[in-house]
Every structure is written in C-alpha cells, then in structure tokens.
Protein backbone atom coordinates (compact mmCIF):
# COMPACT_ATOMS: atom_id res chain seq x y z
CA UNK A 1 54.52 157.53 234.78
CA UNK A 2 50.69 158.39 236.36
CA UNK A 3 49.69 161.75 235.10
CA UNK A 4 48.54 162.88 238.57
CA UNK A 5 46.92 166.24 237.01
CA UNK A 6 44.29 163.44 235.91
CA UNK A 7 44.16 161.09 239.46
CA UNK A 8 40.78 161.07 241.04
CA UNK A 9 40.69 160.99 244.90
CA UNK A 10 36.86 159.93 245.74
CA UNK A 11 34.97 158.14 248.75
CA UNK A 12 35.09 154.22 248.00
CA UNK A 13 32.30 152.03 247.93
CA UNK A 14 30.97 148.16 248.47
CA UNK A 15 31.79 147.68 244.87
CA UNK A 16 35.41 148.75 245.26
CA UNK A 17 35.98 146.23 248.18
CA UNK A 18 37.38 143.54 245.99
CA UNK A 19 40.66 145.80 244.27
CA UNK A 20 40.75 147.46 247.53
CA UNK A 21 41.61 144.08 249.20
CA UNK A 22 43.79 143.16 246.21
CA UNK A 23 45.55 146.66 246.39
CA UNK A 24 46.48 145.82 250.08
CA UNK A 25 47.49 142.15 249.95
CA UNK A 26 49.70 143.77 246.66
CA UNK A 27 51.31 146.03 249.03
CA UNK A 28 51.84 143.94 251.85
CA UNK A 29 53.77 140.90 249.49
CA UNK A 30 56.12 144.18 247.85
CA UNK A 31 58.02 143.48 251.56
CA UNK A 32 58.32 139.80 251.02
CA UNK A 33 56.53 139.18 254.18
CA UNK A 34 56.64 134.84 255.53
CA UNK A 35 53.38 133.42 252.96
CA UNK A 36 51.94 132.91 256.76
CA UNK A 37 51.71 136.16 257.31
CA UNK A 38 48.80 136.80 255.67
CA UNK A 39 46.60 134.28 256.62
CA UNK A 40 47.20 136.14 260.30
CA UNK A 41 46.34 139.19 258.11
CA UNK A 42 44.07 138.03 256.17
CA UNK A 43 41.17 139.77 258.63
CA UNK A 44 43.16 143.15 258.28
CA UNK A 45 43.82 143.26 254.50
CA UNK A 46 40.04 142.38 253.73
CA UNK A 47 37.86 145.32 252.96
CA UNK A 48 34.68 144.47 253.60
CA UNK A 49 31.04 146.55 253.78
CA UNK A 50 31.34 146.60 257.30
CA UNK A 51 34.87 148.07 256.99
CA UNK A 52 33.73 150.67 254.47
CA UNK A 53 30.70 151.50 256.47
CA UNK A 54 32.49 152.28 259.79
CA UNK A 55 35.12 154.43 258.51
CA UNK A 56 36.25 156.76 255.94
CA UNK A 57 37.84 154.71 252.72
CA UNK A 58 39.02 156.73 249.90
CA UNK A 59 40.15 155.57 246.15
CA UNK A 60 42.54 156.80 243.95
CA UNK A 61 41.38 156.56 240.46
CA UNK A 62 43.21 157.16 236.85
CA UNK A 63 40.03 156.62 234.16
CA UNK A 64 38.87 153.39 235.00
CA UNK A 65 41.54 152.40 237.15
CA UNK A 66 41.88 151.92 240.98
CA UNK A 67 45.31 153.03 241.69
C-alpha cells in the first residue's frame, strides 16, 4: 500500500518523459488492448518535450519513484 501522506504531486519535466511514456503504454496494456493498437497510439502515449512544453504535465512521486 502507497503511503499517500508521503506522495509528491509536482510539474514534470523533459527528464521525466521516458517513465511518463512507460507509465502510459503500462496503463493502456492493463485493458488488454489488440498489440496493434499501440502502434496507432504510439503518437498519443509518447511524451515528448514538445508535449511537456505545450501543456501542463504533472508527476506523482513516492521518494524516488514516479508513480
């Protein structure tokens, strides 16, 4: 169980785009989606700089952890 007392909501950066990414591809394959799903997806589920730098991308940490 996440101690939420100790869960860290902050603005994400570039150097978060990478778990980010992983974080949403993770969420999308928990619904057992067709594999060729995400390859339409694929553009979506990428967080890239430009993604990050034209909207407002938060991150849920626990210590060192993305969440």
């Amino acid at each position: 169980m996440i101690d939420s007392q100790n869960v860290k909501i902050t603005e994400a950066n570039y150097s978060d785009s990478d778990i980010l990414t992983e974080i949403a591809f993770s969420a999308k394959r928990h619904w057992n989606y067709p594999v060729e799903y995400y390859e339409i997806w694929k553009d979506e589920l990428t967080i890239t700089e430009e993604y990050l730098n034209q909207n407002i991308v938060n991150k849920a940490t626990l210590g060192d952890s993305v969440l």
